[in-house]
N, C-alpha and C. Protein backbone atom coordinates (compact mmCIF):
# COMPACT_ATOMS: atom_id res chain seq x y z
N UNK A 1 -9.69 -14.70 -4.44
CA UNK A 1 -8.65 -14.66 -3.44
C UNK A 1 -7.50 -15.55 -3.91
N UNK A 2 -6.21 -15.28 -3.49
CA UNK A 2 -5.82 -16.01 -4.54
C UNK A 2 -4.21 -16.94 -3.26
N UNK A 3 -3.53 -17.24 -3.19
CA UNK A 3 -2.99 -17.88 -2.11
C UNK A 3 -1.47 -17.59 -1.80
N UNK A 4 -0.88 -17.48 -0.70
CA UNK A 4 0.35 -16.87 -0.64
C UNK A 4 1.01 -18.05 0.66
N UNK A 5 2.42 -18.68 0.56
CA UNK A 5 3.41 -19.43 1.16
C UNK A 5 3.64 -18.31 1.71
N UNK A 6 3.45 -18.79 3.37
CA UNK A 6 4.37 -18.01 4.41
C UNK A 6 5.31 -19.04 5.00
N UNK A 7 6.64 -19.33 4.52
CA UNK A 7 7.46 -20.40 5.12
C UNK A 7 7.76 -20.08 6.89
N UNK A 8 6.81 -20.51 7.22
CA UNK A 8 7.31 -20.70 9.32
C UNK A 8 8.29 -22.18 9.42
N UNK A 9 9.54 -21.73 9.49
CA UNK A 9 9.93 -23.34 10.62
C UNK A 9 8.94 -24.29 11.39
N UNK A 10 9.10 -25.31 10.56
CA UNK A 10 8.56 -26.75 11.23
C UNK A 10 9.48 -27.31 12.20
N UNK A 11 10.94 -27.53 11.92
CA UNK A 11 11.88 -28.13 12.33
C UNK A 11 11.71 -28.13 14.12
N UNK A 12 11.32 -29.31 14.91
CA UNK A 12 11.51 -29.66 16.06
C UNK A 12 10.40 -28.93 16.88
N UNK A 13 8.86 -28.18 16.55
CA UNK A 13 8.11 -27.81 16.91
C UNK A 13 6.96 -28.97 17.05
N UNK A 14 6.27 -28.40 18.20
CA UNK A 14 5.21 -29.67 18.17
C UNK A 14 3.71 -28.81 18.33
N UNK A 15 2.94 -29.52 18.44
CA UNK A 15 1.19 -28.80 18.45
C UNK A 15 1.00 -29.19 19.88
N UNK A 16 1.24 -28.27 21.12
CA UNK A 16 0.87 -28.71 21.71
C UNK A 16 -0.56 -28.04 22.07
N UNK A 17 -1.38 -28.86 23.55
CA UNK A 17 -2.80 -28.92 23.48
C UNK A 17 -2.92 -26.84 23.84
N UNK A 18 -1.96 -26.43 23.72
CA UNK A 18 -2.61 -25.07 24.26
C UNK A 18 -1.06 -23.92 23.12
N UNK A 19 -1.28 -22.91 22.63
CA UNK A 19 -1.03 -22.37 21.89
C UNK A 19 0.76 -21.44 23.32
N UNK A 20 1.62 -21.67 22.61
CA UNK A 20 2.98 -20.88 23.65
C UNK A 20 2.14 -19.51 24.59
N UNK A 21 1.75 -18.97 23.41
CA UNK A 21 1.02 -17.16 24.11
C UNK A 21 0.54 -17.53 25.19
N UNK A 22 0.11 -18.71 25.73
CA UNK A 22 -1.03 -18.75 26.68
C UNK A 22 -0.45 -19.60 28.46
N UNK A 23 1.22 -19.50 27.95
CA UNK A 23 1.71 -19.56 29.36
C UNK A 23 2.47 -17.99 29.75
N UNK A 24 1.99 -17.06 29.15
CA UNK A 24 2.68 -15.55 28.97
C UNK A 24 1.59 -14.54 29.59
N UNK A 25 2.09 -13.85 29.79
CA UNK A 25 1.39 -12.46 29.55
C UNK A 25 1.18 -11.70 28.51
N UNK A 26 -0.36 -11.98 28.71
CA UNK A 26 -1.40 -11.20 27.52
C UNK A 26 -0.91 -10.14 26.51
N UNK A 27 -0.67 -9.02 28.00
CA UNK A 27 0.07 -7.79 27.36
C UNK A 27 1.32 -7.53 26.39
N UNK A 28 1.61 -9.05 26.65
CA UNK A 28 3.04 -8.52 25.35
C UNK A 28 2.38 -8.73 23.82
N UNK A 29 1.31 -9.62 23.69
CA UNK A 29 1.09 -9.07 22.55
C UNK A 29 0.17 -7.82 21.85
N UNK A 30 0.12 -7.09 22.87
CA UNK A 30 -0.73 -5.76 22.56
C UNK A 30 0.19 -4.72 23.23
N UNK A 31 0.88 -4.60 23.62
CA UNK A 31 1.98 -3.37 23.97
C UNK A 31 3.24 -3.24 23.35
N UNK A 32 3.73 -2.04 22.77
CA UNK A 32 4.85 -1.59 21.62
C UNK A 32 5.90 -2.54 23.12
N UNK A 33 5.64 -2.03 23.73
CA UNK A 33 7.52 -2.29 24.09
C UNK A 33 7.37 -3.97 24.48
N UNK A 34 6.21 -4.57 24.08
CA UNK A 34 6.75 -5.80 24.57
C UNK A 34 7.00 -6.69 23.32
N UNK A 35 6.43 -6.15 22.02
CA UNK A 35 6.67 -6.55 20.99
C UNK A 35 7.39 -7.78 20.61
N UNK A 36 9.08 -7.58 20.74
CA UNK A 36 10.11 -8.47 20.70
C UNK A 36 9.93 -9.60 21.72
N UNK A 37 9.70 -9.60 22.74
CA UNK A 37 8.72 -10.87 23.23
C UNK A 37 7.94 -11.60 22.82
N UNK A 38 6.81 -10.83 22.09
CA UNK A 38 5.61 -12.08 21.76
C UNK A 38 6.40 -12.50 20.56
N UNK A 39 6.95 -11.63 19.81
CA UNK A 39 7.51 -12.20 18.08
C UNK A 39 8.58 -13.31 18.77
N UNK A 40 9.42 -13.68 19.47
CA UNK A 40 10.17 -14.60 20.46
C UNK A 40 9.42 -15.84 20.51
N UNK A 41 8.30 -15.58 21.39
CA UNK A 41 7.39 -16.93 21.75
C UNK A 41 6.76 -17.40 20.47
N UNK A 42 6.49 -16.37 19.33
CA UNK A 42 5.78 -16.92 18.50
C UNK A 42 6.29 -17.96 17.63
N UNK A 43 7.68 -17.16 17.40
CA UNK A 43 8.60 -18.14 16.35
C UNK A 43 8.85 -19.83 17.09
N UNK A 44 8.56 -20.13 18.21
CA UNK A 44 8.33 -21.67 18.45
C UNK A 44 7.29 -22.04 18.32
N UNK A 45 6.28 -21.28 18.17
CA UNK A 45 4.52 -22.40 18.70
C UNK A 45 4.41 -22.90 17.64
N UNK A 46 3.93 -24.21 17.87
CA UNK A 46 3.16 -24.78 16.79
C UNK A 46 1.61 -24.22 15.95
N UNK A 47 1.47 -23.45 16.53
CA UNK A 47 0.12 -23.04 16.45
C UNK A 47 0.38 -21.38 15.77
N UNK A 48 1.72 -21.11 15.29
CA UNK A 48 2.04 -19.78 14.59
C UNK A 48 1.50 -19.60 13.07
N UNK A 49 1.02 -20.76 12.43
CA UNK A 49 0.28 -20.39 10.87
C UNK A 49 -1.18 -20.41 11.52
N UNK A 50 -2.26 -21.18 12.10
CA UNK A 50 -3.21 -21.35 12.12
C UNK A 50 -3.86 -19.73 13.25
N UNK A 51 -2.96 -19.38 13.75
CA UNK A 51 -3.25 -17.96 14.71
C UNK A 51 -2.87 -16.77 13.72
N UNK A 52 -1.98 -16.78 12.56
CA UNK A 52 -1.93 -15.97 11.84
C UNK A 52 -3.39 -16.10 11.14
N UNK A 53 -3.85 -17.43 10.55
CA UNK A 53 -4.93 -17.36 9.81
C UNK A 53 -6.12 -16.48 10.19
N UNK A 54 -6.34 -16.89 11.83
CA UNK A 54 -7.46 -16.31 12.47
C UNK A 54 -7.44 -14.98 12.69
N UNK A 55 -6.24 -14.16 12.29
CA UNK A 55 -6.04 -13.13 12.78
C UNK A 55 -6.42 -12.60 10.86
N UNK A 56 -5.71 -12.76 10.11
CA UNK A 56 -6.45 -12.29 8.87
C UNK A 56 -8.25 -12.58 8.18
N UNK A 57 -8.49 -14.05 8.71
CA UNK A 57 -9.77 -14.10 8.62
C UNK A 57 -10.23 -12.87 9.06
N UNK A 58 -10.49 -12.73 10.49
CA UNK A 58 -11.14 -11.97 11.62
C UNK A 58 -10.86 -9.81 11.41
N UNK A 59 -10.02 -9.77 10.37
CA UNK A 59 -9.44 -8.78 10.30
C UNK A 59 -8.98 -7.97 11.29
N UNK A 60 -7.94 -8.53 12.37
CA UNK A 60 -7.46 -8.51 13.68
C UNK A 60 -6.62 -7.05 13.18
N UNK A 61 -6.67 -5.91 13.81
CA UNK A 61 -5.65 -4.84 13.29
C UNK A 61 -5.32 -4.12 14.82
N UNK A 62 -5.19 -4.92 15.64
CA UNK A 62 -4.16 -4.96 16.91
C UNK A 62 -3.51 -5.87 17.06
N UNK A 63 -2.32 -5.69 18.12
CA UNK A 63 -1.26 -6.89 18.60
C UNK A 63 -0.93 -7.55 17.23
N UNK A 64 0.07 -8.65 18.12
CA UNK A 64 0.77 -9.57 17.17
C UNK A 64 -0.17 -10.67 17.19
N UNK A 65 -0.26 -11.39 16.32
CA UNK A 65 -0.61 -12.84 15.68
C UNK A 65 -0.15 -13.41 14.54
N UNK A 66 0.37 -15.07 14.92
CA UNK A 66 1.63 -15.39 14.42
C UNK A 66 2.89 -15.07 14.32
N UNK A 67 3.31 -14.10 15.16
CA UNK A 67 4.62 -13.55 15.06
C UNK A 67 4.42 -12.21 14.20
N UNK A 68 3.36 -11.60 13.42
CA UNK A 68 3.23 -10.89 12.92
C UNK A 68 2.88 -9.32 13.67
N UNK A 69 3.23 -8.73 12.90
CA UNK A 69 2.73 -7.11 13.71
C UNK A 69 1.69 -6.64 12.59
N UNK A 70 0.67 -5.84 13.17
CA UNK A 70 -0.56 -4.86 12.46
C UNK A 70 0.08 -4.72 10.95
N UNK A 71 1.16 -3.96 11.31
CA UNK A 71 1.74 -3.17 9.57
C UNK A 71 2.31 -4.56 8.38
N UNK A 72 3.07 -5.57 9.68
CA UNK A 72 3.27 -6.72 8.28
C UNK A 72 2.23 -7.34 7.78
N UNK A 73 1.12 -7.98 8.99
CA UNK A 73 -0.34 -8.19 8.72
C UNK A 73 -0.57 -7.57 7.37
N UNK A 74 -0.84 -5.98 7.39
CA UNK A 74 -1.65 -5.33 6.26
C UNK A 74 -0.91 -5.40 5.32
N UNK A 75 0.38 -5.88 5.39
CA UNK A 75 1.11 -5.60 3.61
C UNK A 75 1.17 -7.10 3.31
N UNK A 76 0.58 -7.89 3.73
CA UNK A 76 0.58 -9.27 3.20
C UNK A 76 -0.74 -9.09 1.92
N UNK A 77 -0.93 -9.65 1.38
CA UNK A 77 -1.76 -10.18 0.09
C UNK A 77 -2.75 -10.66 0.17
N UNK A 78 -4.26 -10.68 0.18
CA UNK A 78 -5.15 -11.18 0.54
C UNK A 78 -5.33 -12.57 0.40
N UNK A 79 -5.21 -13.32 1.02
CA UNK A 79 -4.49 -15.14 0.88
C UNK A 79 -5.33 -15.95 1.78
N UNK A 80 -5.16 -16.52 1.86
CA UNK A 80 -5.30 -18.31 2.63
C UNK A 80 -4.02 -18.74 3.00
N UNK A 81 -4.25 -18.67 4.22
CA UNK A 81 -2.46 -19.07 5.21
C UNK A 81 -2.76 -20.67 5.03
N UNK A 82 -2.20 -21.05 4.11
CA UNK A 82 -1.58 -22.23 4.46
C UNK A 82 -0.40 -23.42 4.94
N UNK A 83 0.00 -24.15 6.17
CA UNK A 83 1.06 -24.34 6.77
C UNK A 83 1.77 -25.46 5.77
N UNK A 84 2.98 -25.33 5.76
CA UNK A 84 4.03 -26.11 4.96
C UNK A 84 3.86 -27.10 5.39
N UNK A 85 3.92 -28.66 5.01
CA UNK A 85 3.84 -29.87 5.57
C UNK A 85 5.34 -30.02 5.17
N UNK A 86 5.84 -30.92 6.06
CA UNK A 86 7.46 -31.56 5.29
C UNK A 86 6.85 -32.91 4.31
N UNK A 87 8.03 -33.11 3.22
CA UNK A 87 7.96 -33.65 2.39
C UNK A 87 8.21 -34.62 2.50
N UNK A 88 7.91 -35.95 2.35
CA UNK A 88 8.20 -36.99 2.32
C UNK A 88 9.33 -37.54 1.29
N UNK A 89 10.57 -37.49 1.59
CA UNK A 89 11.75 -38.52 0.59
C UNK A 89 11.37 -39.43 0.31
N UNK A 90 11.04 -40.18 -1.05
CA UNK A 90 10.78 -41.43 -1.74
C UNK A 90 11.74 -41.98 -2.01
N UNK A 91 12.18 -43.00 -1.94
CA UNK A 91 13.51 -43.90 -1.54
C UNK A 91 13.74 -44.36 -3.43
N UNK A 92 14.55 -44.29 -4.13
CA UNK A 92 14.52 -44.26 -5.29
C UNK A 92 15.34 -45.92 -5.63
């Protein structure tokens, strides 16, 4: 298996104790027309690499997870989602 960078925005997101999807309705991430909604909520959660992960582990081939849809899901690369940490500046 071999490993693939999915760059998600860190900038001003936090982990909080419960994942964005889960002050929403269910249905937007399993219904075409609500689509542009869940991909909306997704792009803030903190929890958008580690719900993508579970969704490729699990071989999830409904709804969105991570901001992702079924068809981008399947054209990704068989990988290990791993989340970007920010870098630490070393003061020179």
């Amino acid at each position: 298996m071999s490993s693939v960078v999915v760059p998600f925005p860190t900038g001003g997101q936090r982990v909080d104790a419960k994942p964005a999807c889960a002050e929403h309705d269910p249905t937007w991430w399993f219904e075409e027309r609500h689509v542009g909604r869940a991909r909306r909520v997704c792009a803030g959660c903190g929890y958008r690499s580690r719900c993508l992960d579970l969704a490729l582990v699990n071989g999830e081939r409904t709804g969105v997870w991570g901001g992702l849809t079924p068809a981008e899901r399947e054209r990704l690369p068989d990988a290990v989602v791993l989340p970007l940490r920010p870098r630490r500046h070393q003061a020179s």
